[in-house]
N, C-alpha and C. Protein backbone atom coordinates (compact mmCIF):
# COMPACT_ATOMS: atom_id res chain seq x y z
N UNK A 1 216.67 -114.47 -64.96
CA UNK A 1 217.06 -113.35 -64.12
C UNK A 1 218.26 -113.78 -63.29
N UNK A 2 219.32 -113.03 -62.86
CA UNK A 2 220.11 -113.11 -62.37
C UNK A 2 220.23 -112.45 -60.78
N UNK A 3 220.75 -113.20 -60.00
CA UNK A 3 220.62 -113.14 -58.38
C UNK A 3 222.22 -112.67 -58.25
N UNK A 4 222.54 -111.71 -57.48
CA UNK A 4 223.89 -111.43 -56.86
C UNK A 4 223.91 -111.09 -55.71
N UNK A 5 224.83 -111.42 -55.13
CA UNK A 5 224.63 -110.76 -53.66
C UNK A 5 226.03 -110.02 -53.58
N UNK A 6 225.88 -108.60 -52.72
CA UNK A 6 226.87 -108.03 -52.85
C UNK A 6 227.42 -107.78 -51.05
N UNK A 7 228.83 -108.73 -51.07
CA UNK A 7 229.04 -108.05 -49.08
C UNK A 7 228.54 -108.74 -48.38
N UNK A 8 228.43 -110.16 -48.61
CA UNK A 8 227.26 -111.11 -48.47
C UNK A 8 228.36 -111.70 -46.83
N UNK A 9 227.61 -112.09 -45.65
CA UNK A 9 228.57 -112.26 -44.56
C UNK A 9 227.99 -113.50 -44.51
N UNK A 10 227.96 -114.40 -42.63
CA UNK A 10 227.37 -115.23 -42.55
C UNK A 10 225.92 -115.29 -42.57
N UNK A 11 225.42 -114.36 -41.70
CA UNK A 11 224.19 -113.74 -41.77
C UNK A 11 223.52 -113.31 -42.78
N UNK A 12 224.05 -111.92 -43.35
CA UNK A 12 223.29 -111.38 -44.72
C UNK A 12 224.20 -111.13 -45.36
N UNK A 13 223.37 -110.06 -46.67
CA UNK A 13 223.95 -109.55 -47.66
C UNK A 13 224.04 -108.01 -47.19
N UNK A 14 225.05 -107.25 -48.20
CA UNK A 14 224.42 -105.48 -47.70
C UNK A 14 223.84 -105.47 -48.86
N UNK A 15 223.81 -106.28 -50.08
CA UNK A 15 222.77 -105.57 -51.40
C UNK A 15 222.72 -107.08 -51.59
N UNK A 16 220.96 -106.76 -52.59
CA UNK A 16 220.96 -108.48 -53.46
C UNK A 16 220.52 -107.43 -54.46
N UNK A 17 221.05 -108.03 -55.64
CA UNK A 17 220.77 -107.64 -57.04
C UNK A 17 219.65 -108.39 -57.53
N UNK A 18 218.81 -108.15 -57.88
CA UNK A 18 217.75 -109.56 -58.68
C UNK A 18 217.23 -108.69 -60.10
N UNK A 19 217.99 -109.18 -60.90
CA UNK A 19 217.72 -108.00 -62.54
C UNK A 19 218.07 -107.71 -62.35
N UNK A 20 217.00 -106.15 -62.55
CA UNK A 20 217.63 -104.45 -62.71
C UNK A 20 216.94 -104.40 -60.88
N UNK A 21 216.70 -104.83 -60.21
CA UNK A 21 216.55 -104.34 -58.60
C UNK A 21 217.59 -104.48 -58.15
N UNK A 22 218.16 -103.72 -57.09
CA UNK A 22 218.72 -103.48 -56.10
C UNK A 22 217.86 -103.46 -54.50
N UNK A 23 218.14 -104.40 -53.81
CA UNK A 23 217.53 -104.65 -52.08
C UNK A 23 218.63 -104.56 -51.64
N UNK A 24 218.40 -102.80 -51.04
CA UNK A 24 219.36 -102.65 -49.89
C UNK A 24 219.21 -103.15 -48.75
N UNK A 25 220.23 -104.09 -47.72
CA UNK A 25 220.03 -104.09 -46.20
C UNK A 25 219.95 -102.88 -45.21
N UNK A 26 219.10 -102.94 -44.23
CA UNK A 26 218.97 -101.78 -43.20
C UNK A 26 219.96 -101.50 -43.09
N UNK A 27 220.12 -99.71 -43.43
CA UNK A 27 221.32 -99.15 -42.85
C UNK A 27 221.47 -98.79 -41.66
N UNK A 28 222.22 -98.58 -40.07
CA UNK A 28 222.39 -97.59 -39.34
C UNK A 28 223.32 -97.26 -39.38
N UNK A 29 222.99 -95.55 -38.36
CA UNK A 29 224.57 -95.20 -38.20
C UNK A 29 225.52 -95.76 -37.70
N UNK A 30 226.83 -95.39 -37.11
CA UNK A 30 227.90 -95.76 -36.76
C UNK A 30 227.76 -95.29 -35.26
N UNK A 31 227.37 -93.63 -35.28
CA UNK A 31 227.27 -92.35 -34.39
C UNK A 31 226.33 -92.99 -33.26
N UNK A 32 226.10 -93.32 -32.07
CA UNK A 32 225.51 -93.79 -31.36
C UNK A 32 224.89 -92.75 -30.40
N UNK A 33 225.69 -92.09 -29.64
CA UNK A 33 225.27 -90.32 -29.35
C UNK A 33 225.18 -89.50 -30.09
N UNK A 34 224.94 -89.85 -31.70
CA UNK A 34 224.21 -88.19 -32.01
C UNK A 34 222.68 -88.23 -32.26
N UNK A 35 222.87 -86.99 -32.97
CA UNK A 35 221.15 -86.90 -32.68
C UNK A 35 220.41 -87.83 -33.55
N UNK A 36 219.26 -86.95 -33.93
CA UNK A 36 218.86 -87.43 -35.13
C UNK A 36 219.40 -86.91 -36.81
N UNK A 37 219.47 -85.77 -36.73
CA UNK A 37 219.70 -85.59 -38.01
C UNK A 37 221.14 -85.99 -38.10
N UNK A 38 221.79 -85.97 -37.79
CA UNK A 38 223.25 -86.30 -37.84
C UNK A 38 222.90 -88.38 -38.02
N UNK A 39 222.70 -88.91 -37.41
CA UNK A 39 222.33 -89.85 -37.05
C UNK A 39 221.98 -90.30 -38.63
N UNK A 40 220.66 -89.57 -39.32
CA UNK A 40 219.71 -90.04 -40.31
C UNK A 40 221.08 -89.41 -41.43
N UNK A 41 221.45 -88.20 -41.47
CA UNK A 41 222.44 -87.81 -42.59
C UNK A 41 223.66 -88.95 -42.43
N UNK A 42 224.07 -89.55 -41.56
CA UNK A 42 225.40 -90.56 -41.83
C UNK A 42 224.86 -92.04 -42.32
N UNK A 43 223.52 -92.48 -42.08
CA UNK A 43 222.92 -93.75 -42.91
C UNK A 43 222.57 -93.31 -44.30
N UNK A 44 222.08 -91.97 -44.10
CA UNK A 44 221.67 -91.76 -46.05
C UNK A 44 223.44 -91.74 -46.57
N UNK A 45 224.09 -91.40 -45.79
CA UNK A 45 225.42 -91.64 -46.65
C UNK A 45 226.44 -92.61 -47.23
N UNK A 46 225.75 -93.97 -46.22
CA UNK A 46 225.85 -95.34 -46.36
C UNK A 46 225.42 -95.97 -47.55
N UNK A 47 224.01 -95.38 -47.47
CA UNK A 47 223.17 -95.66 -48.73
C UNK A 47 223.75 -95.21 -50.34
N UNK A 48 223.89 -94.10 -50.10
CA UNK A 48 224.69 -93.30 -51.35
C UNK A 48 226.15 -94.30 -51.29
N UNK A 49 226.98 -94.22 -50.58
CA UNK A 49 227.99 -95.75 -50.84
C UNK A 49 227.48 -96.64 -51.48
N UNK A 50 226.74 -97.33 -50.86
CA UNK A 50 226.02 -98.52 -51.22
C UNK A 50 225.93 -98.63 -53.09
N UNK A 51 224.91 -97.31 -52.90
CA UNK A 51 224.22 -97.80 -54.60
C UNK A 51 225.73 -96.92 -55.39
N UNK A 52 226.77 -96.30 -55.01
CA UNK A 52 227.63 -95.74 -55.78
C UNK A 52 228.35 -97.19 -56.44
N UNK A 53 228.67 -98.22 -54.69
CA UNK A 53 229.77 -99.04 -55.53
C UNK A 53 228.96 -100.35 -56.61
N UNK A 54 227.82 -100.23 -56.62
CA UNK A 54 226.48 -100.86 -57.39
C UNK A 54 226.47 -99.70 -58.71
N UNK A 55 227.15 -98.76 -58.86
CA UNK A 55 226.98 -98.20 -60.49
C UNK A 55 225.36 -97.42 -60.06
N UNK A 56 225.19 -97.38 -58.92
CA UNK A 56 223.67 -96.06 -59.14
C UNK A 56 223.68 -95.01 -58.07
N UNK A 57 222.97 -94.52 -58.01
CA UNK A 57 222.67 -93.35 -56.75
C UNK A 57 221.31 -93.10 -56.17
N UNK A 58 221.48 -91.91 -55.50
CA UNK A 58 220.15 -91.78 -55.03
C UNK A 58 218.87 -91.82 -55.93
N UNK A 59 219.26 -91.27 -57.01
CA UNK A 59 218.29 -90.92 -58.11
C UNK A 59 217.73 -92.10 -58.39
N UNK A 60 218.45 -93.11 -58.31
CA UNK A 60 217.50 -94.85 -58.44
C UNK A 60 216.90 -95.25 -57.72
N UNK A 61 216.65 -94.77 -56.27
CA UNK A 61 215.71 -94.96 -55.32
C UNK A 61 214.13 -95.39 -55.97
N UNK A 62 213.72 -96.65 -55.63
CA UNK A 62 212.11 -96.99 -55.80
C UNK A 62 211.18 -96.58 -55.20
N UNK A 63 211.64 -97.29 -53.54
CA UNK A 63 210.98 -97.20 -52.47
C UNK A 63 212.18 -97.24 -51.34
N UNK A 64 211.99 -96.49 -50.36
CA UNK A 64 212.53 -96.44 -48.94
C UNK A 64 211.27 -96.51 -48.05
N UNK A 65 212.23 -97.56 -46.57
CA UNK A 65 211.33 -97.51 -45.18
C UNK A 65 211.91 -96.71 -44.40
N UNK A 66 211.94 -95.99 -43.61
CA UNK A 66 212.50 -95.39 -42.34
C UNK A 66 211.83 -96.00 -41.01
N UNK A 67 212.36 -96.43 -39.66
CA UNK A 67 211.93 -97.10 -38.87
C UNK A 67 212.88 -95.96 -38.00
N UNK A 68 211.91 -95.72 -37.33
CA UNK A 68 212.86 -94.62 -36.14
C UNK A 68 212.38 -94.97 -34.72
N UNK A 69 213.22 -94.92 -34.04
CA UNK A 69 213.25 -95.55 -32.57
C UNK A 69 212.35 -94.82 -31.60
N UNK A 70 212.12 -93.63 -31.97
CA UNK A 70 211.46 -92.70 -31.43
C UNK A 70 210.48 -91.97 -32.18
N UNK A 71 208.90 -91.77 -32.52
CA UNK A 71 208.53 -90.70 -33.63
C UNK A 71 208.77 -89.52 -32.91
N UNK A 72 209.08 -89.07 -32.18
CA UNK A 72 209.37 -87.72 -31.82
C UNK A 72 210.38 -86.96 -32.79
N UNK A 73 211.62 -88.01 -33.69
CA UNK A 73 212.54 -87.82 -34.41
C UNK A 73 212.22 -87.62 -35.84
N UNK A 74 210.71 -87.64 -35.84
CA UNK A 74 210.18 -87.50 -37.47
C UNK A 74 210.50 -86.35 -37.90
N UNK A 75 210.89 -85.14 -37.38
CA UNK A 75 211.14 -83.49 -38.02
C UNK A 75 212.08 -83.30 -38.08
N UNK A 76 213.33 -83.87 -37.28
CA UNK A 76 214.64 -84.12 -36.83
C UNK A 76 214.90 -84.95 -38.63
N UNK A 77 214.67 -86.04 -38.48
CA UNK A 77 214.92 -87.66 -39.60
C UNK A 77 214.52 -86.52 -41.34
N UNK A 78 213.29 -85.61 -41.01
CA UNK A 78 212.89 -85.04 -42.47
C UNK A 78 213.81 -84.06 -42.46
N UNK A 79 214.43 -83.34 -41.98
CA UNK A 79 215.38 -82.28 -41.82
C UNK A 79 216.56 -82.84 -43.18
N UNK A 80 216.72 -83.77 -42.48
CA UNK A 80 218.41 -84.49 -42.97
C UNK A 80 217.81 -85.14 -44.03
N UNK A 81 216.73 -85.86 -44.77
CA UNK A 81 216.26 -86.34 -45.34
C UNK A 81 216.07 -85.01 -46.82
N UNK A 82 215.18 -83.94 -46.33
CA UNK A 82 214.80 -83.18 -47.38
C UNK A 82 216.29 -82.38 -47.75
N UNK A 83 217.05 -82.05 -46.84
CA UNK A 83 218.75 -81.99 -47.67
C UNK A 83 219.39 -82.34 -48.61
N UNK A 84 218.73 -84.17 -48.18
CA UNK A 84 219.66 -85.44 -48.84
C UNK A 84 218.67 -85.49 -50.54
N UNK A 85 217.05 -85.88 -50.52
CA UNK A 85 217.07 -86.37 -51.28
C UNK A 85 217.08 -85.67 -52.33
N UNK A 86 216.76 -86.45 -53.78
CA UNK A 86 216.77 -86.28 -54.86
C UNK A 86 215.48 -84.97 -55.28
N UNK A 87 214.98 -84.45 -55.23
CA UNK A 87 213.70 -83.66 -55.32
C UNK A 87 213.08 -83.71 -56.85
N UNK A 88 213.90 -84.08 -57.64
CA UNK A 88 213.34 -84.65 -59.20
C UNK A 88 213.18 -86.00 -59.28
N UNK A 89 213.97 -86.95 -58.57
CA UNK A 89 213.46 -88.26 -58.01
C UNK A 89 213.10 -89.07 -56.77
N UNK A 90 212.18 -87.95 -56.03
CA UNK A 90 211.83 -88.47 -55.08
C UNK A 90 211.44 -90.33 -54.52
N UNK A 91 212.25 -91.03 -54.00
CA UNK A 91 211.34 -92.66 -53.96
C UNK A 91 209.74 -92.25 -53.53
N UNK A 92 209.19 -93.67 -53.45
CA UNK A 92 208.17 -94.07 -52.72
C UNK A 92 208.64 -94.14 -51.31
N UNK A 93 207.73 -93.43 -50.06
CA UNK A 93 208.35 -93.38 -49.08
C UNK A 93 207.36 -93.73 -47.79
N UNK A 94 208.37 -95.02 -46.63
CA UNK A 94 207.17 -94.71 -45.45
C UNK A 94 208.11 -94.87 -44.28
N UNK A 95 207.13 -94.40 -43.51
CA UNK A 95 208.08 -94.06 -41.93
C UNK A 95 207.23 -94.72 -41.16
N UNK A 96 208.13 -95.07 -40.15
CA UNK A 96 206.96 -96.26 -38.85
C UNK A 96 207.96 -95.67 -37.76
N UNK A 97 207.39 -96.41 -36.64
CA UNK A 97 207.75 -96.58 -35.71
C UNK A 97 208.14 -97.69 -34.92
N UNK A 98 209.82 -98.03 -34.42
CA UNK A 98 210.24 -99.46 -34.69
C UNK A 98 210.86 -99.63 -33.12
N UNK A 99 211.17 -100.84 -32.00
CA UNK A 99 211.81 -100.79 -31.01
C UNK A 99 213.22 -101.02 -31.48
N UNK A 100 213.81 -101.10 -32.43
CA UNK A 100 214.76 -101.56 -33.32
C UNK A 100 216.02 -102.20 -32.17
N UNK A 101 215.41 -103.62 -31.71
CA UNK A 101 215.54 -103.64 -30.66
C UNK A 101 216.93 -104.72 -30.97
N UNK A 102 217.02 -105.28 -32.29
CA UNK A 102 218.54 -105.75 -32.49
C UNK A 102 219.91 -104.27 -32.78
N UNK A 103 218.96 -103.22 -32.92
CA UNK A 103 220.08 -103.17 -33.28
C UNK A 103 220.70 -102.22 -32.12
N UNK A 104 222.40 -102.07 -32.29
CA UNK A 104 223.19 -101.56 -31.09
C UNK A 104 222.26 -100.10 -30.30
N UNK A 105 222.67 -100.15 -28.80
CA UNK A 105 222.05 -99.22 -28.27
C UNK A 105 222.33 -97.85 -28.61
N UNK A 106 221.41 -96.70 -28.62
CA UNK A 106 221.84 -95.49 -29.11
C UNK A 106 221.54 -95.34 -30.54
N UNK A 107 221.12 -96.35 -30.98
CA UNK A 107 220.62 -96.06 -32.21
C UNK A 107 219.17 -95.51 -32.83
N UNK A 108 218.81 -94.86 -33.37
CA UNK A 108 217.53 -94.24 -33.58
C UNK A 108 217.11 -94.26 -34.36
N UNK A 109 217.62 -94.61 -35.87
CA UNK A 109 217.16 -94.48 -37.08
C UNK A 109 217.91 -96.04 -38.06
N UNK A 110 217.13 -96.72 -38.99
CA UNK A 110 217.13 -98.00 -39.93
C UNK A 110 216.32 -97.33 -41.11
N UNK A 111 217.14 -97.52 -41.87
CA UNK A 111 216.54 -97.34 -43.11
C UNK A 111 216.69 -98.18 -44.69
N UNK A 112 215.66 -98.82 -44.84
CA UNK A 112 215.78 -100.07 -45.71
C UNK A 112 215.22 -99.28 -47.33
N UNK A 113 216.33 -99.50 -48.39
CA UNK A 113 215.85 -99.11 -49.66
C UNK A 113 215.98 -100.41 -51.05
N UNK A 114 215.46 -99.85 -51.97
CA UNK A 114 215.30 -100.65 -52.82
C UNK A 114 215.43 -99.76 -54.26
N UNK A 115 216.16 -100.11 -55.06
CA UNK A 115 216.43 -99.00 -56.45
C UNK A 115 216.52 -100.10 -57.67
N UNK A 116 216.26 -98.87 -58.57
CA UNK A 116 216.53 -99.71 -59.99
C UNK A 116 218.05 -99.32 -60.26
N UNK A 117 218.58 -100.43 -61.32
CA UNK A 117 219.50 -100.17 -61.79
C UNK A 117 219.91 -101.38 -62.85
N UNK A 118 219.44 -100.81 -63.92
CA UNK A 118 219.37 -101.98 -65.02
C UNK A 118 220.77 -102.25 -64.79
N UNK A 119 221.02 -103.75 -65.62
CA UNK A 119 221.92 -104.35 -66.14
C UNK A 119 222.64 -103.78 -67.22
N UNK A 120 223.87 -103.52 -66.97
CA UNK A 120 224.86 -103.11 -68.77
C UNK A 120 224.33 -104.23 -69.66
């Protein structure tokens, strides 16, 4: 099996390839004052980057986590979510509740995925 890392810094990677998997790193937004759905729609759009310049898309989704800073943002986070996803390939999906306390202030939403995407 073959290991890649894609965007790889000192710290992490933003993707590791292992096979046909794809391990995305937690996305957040950029947007620090917006809400939630705005917030959750600009990381799912990260994500869609992500697996585009990896040769896949949403539709390869396995499993996703959502970790939201607040659950009050769970109807807000599904709003922008049931927009975004795939509805013929829904992932495996779970939501928690996180102090997501590295990451920058104003942030509300992390979302960690994982997709297939065989090898050419």
């Amino acid at each position: 099996m073959t290991l890649t890392r894609h965007k790889p810094n000192h710290r992490m990677s933003q993707a590791v390839r292992a096979g046909d998997m794809v391990y995305l790193a937690g996305q957040i937004p950029d947007q620090r004052d917006a809400g939630i759905e705005e917030q959750t729609a600009e990381t799912l759009a990260k994500i869609d980057a992500l697996l585009d310049e990896l040769g896949g898309s949403k539709s390869d989704l396995v499993s996703v986590q959502i970790w939201l800073h607040h659950m009050d943002d769970f109807a807000g986070m599904n709003t922008a979510w049931d927009a975004w996803v795939d509805p013929q390939n829904p992932p495996a999906r779970a939501t928690g509740g996180a102090a997501l306390a590295s990451a920058p202030s104003g942030v509300r939403i992390e979302i960690i995925s994982v997709a297939y995407l065989p090898a050419d």
